[in-house]
Every structure is written in C-alpha cells, then in structure tokens.
Protein backbone atom coordinates (compact mmCIF):
# COMPACT_ATOMS: atom_id res chain seq x y z
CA UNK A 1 11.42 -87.76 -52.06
CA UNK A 2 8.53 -85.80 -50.64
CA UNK A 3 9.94 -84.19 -48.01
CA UNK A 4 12.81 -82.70 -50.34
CA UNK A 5 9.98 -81.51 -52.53
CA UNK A 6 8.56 -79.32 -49.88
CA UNK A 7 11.84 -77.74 -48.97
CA UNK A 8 11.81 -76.81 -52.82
CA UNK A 9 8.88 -75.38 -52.79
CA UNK A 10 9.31 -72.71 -50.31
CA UNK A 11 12.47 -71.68 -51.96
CA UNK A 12 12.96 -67.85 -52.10
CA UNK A 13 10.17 -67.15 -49.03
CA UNK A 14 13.46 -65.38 -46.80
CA UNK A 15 13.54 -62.63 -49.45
CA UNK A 16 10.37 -60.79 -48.73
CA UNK A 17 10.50 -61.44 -45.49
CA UNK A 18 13.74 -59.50 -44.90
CA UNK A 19 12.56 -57.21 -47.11
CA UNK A 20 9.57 -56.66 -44.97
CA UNK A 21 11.84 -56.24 -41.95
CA UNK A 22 14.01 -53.98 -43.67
CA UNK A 23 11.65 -51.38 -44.44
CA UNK A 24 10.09 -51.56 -41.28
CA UNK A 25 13.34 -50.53 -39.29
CA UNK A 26 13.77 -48.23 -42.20
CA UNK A 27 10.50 -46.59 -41.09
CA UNK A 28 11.14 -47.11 -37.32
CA UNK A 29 14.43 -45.54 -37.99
CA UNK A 30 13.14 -42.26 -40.36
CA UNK A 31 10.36 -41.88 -37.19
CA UNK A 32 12.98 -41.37 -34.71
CA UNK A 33 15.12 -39.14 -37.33
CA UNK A 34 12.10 -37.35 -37.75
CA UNK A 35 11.26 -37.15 -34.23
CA UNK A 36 14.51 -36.55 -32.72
CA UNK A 37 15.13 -33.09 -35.96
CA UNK A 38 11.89 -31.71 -34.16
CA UNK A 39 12.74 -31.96 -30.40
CA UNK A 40 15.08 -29.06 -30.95
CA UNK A 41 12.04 -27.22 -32.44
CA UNK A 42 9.93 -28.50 -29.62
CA UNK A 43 12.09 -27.74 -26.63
CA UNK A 44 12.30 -23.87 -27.74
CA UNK A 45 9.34 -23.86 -28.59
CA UNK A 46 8.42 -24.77 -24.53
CA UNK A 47 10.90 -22.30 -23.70
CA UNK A 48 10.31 -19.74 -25.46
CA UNK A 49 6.49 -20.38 -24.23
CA UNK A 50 7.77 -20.49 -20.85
CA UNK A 51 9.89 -17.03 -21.35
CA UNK A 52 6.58 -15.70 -22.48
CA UNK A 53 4.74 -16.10 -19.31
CA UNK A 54 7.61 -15.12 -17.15
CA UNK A 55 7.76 -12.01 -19.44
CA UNK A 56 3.87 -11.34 -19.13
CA UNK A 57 3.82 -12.28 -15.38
CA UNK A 58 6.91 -9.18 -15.26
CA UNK A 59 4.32 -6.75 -17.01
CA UNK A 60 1.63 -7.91 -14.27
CA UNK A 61 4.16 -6.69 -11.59
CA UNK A 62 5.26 -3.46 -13.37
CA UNK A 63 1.78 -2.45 -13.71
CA UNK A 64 1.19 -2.68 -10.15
CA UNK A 65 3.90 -0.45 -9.24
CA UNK A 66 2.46 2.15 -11.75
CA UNK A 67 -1.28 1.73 -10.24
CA UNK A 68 0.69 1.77 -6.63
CA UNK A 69 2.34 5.59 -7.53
CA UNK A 70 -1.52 6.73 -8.80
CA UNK A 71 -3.29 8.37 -6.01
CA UNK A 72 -6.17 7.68 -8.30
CA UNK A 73 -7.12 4.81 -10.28
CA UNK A 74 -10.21 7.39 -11.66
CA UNK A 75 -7.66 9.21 -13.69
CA UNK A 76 -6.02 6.53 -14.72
CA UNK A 77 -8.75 5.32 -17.14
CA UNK A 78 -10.16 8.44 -16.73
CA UNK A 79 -9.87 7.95 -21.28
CA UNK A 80 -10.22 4.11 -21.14
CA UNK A 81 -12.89 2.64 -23.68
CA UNK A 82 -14.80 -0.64 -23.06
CA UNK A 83 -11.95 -2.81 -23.37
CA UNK A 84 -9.26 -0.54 -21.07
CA UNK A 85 -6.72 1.58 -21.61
CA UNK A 86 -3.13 1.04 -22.60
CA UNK A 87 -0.21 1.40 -20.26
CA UNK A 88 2.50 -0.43 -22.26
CA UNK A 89 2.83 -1.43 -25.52
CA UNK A 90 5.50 -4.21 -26.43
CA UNK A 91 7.47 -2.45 -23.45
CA UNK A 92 11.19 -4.51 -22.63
CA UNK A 93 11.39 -4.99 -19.40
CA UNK A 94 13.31 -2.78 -17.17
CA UNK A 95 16.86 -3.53 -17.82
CA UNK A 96 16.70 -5.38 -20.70
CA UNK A 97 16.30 -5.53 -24.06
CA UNK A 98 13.44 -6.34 -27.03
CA UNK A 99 15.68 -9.65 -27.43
CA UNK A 100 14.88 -10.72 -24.15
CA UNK A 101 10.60 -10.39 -24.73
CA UNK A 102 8.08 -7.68 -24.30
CA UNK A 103 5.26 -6.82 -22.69
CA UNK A 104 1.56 -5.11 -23.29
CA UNK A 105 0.00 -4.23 -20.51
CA UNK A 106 -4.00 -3.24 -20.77
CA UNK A 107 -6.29 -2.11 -17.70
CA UNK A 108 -10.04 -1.45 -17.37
CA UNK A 109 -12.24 -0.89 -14.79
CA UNK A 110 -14.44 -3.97 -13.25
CA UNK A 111 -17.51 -2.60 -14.73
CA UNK A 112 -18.52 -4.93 -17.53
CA UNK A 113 -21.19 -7.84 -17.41
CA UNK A 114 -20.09 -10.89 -15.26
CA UNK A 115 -16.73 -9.20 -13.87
CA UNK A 116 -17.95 -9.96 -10.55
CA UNK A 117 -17.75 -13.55 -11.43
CA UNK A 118 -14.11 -13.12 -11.00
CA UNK A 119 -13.95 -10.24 -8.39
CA UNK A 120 -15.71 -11.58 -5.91
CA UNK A 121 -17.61 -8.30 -5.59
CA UNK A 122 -20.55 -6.64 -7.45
CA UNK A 123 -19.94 -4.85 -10.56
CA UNK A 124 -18.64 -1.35 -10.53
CA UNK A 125 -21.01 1.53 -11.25
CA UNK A 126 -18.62 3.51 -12.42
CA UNK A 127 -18.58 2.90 -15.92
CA UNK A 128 -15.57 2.76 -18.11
CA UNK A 129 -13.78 5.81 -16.74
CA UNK A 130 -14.59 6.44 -13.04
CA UNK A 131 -13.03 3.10 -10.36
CA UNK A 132 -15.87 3.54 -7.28
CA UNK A 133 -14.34 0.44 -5.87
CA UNK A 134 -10.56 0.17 -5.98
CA UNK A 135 -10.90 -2.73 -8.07
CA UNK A 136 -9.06 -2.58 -11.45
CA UNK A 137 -8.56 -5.80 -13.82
CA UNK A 138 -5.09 -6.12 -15.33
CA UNK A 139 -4.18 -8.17 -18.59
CA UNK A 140 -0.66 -8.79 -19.58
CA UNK A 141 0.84 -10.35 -23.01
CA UNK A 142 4.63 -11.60 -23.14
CA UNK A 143 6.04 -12.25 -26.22
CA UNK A 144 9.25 -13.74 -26.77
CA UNK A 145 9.97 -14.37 -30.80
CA UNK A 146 7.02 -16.25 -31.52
CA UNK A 147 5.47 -16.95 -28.57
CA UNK A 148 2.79 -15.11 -26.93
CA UNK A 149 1.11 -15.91 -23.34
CA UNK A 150 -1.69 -13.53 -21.57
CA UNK A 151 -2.20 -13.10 -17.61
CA UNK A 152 -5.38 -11.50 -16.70
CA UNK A 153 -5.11 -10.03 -12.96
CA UNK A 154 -8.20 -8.71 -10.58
CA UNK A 155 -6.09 -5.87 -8.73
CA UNK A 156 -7.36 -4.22 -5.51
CA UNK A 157 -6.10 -1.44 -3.43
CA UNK A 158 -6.19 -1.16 0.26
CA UNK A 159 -7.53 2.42 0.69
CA UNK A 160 -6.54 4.54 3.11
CA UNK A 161 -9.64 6.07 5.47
CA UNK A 162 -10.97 9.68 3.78
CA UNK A 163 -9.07 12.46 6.07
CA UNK A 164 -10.87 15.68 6.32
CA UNK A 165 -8.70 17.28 9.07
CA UNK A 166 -5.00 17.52 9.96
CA UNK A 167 -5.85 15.76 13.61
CA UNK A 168 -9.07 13.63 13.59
CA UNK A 169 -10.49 11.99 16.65
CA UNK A 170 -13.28 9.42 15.17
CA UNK A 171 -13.52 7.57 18.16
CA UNK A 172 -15.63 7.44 21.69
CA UNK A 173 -13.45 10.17 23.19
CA UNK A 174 -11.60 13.29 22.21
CA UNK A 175 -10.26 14.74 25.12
CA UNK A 176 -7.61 16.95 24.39
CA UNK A 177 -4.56 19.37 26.28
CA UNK A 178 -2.54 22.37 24.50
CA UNK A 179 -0.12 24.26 26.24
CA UNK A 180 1.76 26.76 24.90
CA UNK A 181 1.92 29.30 21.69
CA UNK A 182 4.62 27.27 19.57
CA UNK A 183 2.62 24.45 18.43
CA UNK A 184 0.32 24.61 14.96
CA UNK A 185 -2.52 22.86 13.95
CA UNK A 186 -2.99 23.71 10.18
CA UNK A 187 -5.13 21.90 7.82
CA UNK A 188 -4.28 24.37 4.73
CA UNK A 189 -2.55 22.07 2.23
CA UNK A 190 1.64 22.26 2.56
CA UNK A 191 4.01 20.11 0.22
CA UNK A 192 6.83 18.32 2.79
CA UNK A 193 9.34 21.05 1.95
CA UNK A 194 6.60 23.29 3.51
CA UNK A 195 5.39 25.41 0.32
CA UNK A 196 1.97 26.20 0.33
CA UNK A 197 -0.19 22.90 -1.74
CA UNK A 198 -2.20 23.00 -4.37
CA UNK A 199 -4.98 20.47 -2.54
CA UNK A 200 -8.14 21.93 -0.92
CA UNK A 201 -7.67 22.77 2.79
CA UNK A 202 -9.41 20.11 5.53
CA UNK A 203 -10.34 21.03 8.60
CA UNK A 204 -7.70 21.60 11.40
CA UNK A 205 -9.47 18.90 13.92
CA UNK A 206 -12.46 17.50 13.67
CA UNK A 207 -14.56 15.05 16.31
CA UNK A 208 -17.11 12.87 15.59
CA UNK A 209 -19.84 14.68 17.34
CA UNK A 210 -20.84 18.46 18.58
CA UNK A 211 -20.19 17.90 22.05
CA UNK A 212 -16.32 15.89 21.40
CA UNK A 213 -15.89 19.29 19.26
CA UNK A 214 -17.23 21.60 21.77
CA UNK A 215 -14.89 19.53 24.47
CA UNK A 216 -11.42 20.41 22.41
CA UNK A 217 -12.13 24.41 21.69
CA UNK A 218 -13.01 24.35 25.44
CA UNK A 219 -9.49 23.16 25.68
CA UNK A 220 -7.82 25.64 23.93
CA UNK A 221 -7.03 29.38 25.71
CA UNK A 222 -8.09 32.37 23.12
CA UNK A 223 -4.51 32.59 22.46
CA UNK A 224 -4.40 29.05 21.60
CA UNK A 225 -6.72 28.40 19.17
CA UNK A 226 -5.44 31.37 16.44
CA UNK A 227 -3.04 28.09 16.23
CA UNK A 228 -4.95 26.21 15.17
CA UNK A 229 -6.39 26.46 11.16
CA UNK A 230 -7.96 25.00 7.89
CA UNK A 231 -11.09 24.68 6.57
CA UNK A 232 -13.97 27.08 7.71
CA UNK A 233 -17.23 25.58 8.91
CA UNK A 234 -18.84 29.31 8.36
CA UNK A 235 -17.36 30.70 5.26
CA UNK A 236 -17.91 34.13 6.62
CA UNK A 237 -15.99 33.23 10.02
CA UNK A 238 -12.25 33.11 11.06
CA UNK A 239 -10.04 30.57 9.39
CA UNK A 240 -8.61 29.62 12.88
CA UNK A 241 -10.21 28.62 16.34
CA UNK A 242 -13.19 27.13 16.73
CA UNK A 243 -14.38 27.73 13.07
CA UNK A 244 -11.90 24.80 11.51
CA UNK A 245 -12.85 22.72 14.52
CA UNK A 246 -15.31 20.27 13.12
CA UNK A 247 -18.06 17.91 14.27
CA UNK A 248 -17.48 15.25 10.86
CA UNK A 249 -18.55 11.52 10.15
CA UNK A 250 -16.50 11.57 7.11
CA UNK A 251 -13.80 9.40 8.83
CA UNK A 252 -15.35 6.95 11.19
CA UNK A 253 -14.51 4.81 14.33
CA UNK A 254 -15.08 1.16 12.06
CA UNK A 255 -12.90 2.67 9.04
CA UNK A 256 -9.86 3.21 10.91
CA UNK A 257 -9.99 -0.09 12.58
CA UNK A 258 -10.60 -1.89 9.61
CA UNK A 259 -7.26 -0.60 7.93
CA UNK A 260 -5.21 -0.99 10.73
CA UNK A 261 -6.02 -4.78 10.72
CA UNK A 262 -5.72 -5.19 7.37
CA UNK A 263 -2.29 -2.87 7.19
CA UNK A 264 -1.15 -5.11 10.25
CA UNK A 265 -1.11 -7.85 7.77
CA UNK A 266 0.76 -6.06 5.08
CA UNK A 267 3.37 -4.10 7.42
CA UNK A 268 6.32 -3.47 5.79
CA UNK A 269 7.44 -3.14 9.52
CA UNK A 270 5.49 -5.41 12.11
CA UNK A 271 6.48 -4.66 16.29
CA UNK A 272 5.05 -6.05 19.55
CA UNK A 273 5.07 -3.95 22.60
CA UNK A 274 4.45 -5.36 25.80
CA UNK A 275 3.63 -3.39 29.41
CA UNK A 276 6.45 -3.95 31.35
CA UNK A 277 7.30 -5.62 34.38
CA UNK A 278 7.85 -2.39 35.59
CA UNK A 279 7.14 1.16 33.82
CA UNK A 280 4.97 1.93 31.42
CA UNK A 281 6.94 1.81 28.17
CA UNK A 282 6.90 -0.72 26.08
CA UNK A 283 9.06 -0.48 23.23
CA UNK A 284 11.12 2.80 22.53
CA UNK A 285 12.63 3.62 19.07
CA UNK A 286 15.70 6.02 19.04
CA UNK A 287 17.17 8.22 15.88
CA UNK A 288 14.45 6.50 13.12
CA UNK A 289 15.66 6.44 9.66
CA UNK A 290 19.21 6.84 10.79
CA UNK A 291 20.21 3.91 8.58
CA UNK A 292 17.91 4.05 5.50
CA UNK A 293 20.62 5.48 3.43
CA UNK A 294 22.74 2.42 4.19
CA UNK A 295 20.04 -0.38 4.31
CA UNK A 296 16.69 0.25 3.60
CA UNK A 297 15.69 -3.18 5.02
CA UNK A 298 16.65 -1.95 8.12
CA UNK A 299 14.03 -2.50 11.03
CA UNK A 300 15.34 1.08 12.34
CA UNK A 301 14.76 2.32 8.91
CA UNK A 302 11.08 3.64 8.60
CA UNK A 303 10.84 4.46 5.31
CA UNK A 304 11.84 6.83 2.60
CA UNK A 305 10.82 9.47 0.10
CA UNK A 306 11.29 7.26 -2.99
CA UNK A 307 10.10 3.95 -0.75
CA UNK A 308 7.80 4.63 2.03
CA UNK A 309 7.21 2.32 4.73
CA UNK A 310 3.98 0.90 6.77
CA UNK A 311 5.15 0.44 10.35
CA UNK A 312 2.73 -1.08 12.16
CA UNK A 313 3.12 -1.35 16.37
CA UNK A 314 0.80 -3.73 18.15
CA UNK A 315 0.61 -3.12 21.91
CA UNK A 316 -0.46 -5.06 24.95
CA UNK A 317 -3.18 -6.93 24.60
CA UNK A 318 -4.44 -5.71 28.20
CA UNK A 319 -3.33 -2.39 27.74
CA UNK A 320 -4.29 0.00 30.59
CA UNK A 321 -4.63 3.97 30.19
CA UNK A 322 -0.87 4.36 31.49
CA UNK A 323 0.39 2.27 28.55
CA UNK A 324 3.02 3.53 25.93
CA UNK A 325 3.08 1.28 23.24
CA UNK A 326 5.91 3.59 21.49
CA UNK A 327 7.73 6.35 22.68
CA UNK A 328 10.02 8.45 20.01
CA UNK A 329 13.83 9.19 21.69
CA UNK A 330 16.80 10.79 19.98
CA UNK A 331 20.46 10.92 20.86
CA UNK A 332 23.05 13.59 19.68
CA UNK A 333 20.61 16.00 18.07
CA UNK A 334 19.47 13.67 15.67
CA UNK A 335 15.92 13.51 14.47
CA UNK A 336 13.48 11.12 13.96
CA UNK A 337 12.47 10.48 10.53
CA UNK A 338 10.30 8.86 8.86
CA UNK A 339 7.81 8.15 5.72
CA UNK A 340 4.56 6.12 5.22
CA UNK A 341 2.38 4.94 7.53
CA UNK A 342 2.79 4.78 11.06
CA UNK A 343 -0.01 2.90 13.22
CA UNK A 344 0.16 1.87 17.19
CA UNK A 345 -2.60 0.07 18.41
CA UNK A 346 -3.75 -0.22 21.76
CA UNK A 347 -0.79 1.80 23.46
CA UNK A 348 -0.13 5.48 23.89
CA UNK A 349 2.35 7.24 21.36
CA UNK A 350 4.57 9.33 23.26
CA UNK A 351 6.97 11.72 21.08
CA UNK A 352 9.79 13.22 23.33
CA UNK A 353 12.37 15.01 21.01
CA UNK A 354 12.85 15.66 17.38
CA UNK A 355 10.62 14.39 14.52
CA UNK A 356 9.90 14.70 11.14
CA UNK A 357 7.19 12.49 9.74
CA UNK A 358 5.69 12.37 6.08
CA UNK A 359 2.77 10.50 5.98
CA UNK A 360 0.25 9.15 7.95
CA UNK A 361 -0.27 8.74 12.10
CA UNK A 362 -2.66 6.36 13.47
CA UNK A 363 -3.13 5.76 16.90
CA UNK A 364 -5.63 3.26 17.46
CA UNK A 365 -7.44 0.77 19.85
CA UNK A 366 -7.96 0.74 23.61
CA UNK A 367 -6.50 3.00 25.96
CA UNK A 368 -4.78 5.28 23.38
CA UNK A 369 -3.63 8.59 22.96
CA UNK A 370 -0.47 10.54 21.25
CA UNK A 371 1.26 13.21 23.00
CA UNK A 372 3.81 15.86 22.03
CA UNK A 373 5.48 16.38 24.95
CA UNK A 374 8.89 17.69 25.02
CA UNK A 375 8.59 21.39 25.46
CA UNK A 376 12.81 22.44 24.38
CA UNK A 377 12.57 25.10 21.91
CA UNK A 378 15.21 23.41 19.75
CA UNK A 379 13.15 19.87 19.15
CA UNK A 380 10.83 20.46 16.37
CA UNK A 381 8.23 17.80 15.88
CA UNK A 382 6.60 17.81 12.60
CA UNK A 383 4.18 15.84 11.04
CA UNK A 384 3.05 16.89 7.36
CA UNK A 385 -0.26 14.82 6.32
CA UNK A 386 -2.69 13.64 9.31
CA UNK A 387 -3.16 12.12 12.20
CA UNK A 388 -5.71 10.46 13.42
CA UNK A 389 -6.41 8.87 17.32
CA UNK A 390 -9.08 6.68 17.48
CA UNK A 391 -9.93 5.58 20.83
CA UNK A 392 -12.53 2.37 21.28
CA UNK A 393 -13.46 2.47 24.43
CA UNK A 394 -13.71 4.81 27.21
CA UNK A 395 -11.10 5.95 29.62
CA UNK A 396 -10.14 8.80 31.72
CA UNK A 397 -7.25 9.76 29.83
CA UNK A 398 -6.34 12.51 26.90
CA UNK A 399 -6.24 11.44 23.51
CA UNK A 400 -4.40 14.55 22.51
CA UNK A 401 -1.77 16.08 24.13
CA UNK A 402 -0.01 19.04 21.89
CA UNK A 403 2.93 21.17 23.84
CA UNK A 404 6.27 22.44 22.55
CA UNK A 405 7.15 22.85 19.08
CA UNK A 406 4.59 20.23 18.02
CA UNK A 407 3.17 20.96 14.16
CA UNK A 408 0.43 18.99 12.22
CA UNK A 409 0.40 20.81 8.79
CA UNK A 410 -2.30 19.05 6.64
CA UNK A 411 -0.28 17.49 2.96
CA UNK A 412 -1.92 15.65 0.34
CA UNK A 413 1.31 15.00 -1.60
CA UNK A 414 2.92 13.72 2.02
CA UNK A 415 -0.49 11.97 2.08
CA UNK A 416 -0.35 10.83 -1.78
CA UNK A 417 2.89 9.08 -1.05
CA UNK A 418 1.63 7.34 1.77
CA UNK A 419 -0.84 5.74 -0.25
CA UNK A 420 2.09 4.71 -2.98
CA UNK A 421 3.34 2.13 -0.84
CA UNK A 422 3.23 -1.20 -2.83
CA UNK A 423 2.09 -3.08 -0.60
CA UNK A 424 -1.26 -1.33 -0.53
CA UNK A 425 -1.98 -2.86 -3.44
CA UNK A 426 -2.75 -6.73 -4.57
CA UNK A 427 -3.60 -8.87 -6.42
CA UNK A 428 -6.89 -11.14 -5.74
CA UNK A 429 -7.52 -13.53 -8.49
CA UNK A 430 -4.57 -14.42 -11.57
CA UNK A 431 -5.70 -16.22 -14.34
C-alpha cells in the first residue's frame, strides 16, 4: 500500500535527530562545566580586585596622616621630580602583613599642566619642589596577589593664619591692661618643656596699626614692659618693651575669621554658649584634660600631646561686651590642660586658675577679649605658642587683660603640633 511505503521510507530519520540533540546538551552541558570551573577564578578574581582598592584607599589615609605630622608640605617634596616623590613602597598596612596587600604611595605637587582641572584652583607656581598653595595630589596602588587598583587624591590643608608675635591683636581694637611683675610676654622661641627653641623669635605683641601699638606700651608701667620680649623692631634697641611691640599686617582681621569658620566646621570639639538669663557666663569648663588618659573622646578631654584637639566655642549670637563665652575653673589644685587649637567666638575668654595650654588661642568675633585674671601666686597660667584676639567691631572694652602669673612664651614646636591635627587636612576630589 502507499501509505506503508512512506512509513518505509523515512526509516532511520530518529537517529540523527537524537544524535543532534545529544551533542547539543553535550555542548550546553561542557558550557556550564566550563562556566561554572571559572566562577571560582572569577569570584577571587572580584575579590581580590576589591581587596585591592580597600588596600589602596588604606594607603590614601596613611598618607594623610604623614602630610598631617609635616609642618611643611615644601620639604616634603622638597627632592620630588616631575612625577612626585615616594613615601611608601609596597608598604603592609599597619598591623598586618604582605599576605594581606600592599601599598605605594606617590605625592607631587599640583604644579603640572591641567592639574587645576581637578583642583579646582590655578596651578601652583611652585614647581616640583616648593607647595605655595597647600594643595598636594596623592596617588595610591593596592595590590593584593595579582590585582592592582590606583586612587589618585587632590589633598588640601587648612592652614593656620602666619603668627608673628606671641599675643597678636589683628582686629579694630587692641586695648590692653597689665598689672603686676609676674606675668611674661616672650616671643623668643621655647619647646613646651620650656627649653630655649631652635625657631626664629616673633615679636612679643604686635597690633595692626602704629597707634593700636602705641595704645598697649602706653599700657604698660616701665617696670612692666622689661616683661614683655621677642623680636626687635630696631636691631640696635632693647629686646623687651616697646621695641618687640609691633605695628604688623602679617596676620590680618579677614585671616583669622576665615579659619575660625572653616575650623568651626572641622572641630574635633564643637560648644554653644549662650548669655544667661542671669550673669554673664555662659558656659564654664572645670579641670580640662582630666580624663584624656582614660577616654580621649571625652568632651572634657581637650586634647593631647600625641592627638591634639580643635575645640571650637561659639558664643551668643547677640553677644554684648559683658559676655563670657568660656571661663577656665579648677577644683582641688588641678590644672587645666590642654593641646591644639582653642577658638571662642563672639564671647570673652576668662581664665581664673591654673592652665597649661600647647597650642593655639583664638579669641574671635564681636565683643571679645581674653583675660588672665586670677592674681594667687600658686595658679600658673601658661600658654606656649600664640594667641591671638581679634575683635570685629568696636566696643568699650579690653581685649587684653594680663595679671597674675599669666605667661605667653612664643613655641613653634607647640605651634607645629597644632597644625598636626588631622583634621586640618582633606581631601577634595578622589578619583
């Protein structure tokens, strides 16, 4: 019959066709072999790609904490060529071992064509060797077995105001009291045990004008002002009295506001003191640094040799001239201590016992002035590096009051360490 003669004729067509199928699932099947032997090889591959980064991202924040401890990023690449200078080279990190990834950390100056294209700011003039700008850029490679990956930071420090006496007054007024023959003025450099420095001495006080510097020697009796020392104006002239009392634009007005707003946002330490209800103190701060040994991260805790601090008090926004945005208290013969920066703004500091501060003092705003005023011959208050009260406006008040024990001694390593803190330093662009 026909139609068994058709059946015949496709005899033997299931063969190739599950032949076909057979070595396509035997393809199907070798691909996801295949597939599934490399996602071992894949999935370390992404991590050790993603160890890599971490590990170059941990060389970024080690090399701000070295650029942090320079005082100056000039002598850092003082020897750097065009393409930077070497600070680590397939460095572990700290605590850990090659196994774990290293890093190579490079940094060069922001001096090269088109670096302001990722600064934000012109090109250094500085050249290879000498940062005009306190700009640096960072690049960091982590390598973890085979992987490499490369962050490229744009660094900047927050630079403290220049300093060219042991008390400045940069702003509209600089009237001043001393009473006494305890107290000393000294811009001559001192290290903070008190040894004689190695830095050039700065003025003792300077003003921003003749007449603000005529108005402090006038306040200072003859016996007085052999107290107060530093730099001569007249190199021929005593190195005390009115010759290290300075008329200087070095530090201005502008320059100490603008780093007290930007260490405001920064502040290791941030306060708010408000004018009473009743009184004229706003916030007072009792036996400082009395538990830094136990936790640093203490808000009573002001810093520390090996970690200072920037404390940062913000008074009343409607101060008046009776304000005291901080006033400095002990209890059982205990003494206020402290290292960093210390700024009030708009708000008297008042300092009635026992201090010791290494650093920086910057009284600031409206209606401000810092007085030493507790007179006992047993409460030393010491301050070794500068300070600085920079009034804005005009008011009928002193800006200086000095009595007692009160010292200023001048320090560029108390200084120096100031400038160390961290936070002073950031980054602005990560690529």
């Amino acid at each position: 019959m026909k139609i068994m003669r058709n059946l015949r004729g496709e005899r033997g067509v299931i063969l190739p066709t599950t032949l076909i199928i057979v070595a396509v699932l035997m393809s199907l099947a070798i691909a996801l072999l295949a597939v599934s032997g490399h996602e071992p090889w894949i999935s370390k591959n992404l991590e050790s790609g993603a160890q890599s980064r971490a590990v170059a991202d941990a060389g970024i924040e080690w090399a701000i904490t070295q650029l942090a401890a320079s005082s100056n990023w000039s002598t850092t690449i003082a020897s750097a060529g065009s393409s930077g200078i070497t600070l680590a080279s397939a460095q572990s990190m700290p605590g850990s071992t090659t196994a774990f990834g290293t890093y190579t950390v490079t940094v060069r100056n922001d001096n090269q064509a088109n670096d302001n294209l990722i600064t934000g700011v012109p090109v250094d003039t500085g050249g290879n060797t000498s940062d005009t700008n306190a700009i640096l850029i960072v690049t960091s490679t982590g390598t973890v077995g085979n992987a490499t990956r490369t962050i490229r930071a744009v660094v900047r420090r927050t630079l403290v105001p220049p300093l060219p006496a042991a008390m400045m007054f940069p702003g509209n007024e600089a009237d001043t009291s001393f009473s006494g023959t305890a107290f000393e003025i000294n811009g001559n450099d001192f290290k903070m045990d008190d040894t004689a420095g190695a830095c050039a001495a700065a003025y003792g006080i300077t003003t921003p004008t003749a007449s603000y510097e005529t108005r402090v020697q006038t306040s200072l009796a003859p016996t007085e002002k052999t107290l107060v020392m530093g730099k001569k104006q007249v190199s021929s002239g005593a190195a005390n009295g009115d010759n290290v009392i300075a008329a200087d634009t070095t530090l201005t007005s502008a320059a100490v506001s603008s780093f007290s707003n930007a260490a405001r946002q920064i502040a290791d330490l941030n306060f708010q003191s408000h004018m009473p209800a009743s009184g004229t103190i706003g916030m007072t701060a009792t036996n400082i640094g009395n538990t830094c040994a136990s936790n640093w991260n203490d808000s009573n805790c002001w810093g520390t040799a090996a970690r200072p601090k920037i404390v940062h008090i913000k008074g009343d926004p409607d101060p008046t001239s009776l304000f005291t945005g901080l006033q400095l208290n002990t209890t059982g013969g205990a003494t206020n201590t402290g290292y960093g920066i210390l700024i009030v703004e708009d708000g008297d500091l008042r300092i009635d016992s026992q201090l010791n501060w290494n650093g920086i003092i910057i009284v600031t705003g409206q209606y401000v002035g810092m007085g030493f005023l507790d007179a006992g011959v047993n409460d030393a208050q010491k301050i070794h590096g500068a300070m600085i009260v920079n009034e804005t406006r005009t008011d009928a008040g002193y800006e200086g009051v000095v009595t007692g024990n009160a010292t200023v001694r001048y320090s560029c390593e108390a200084i120096a360490l100031a400038q160390s803190n961290r936070k002073l330093v950031s980054v602005t662009s990560w690529k």
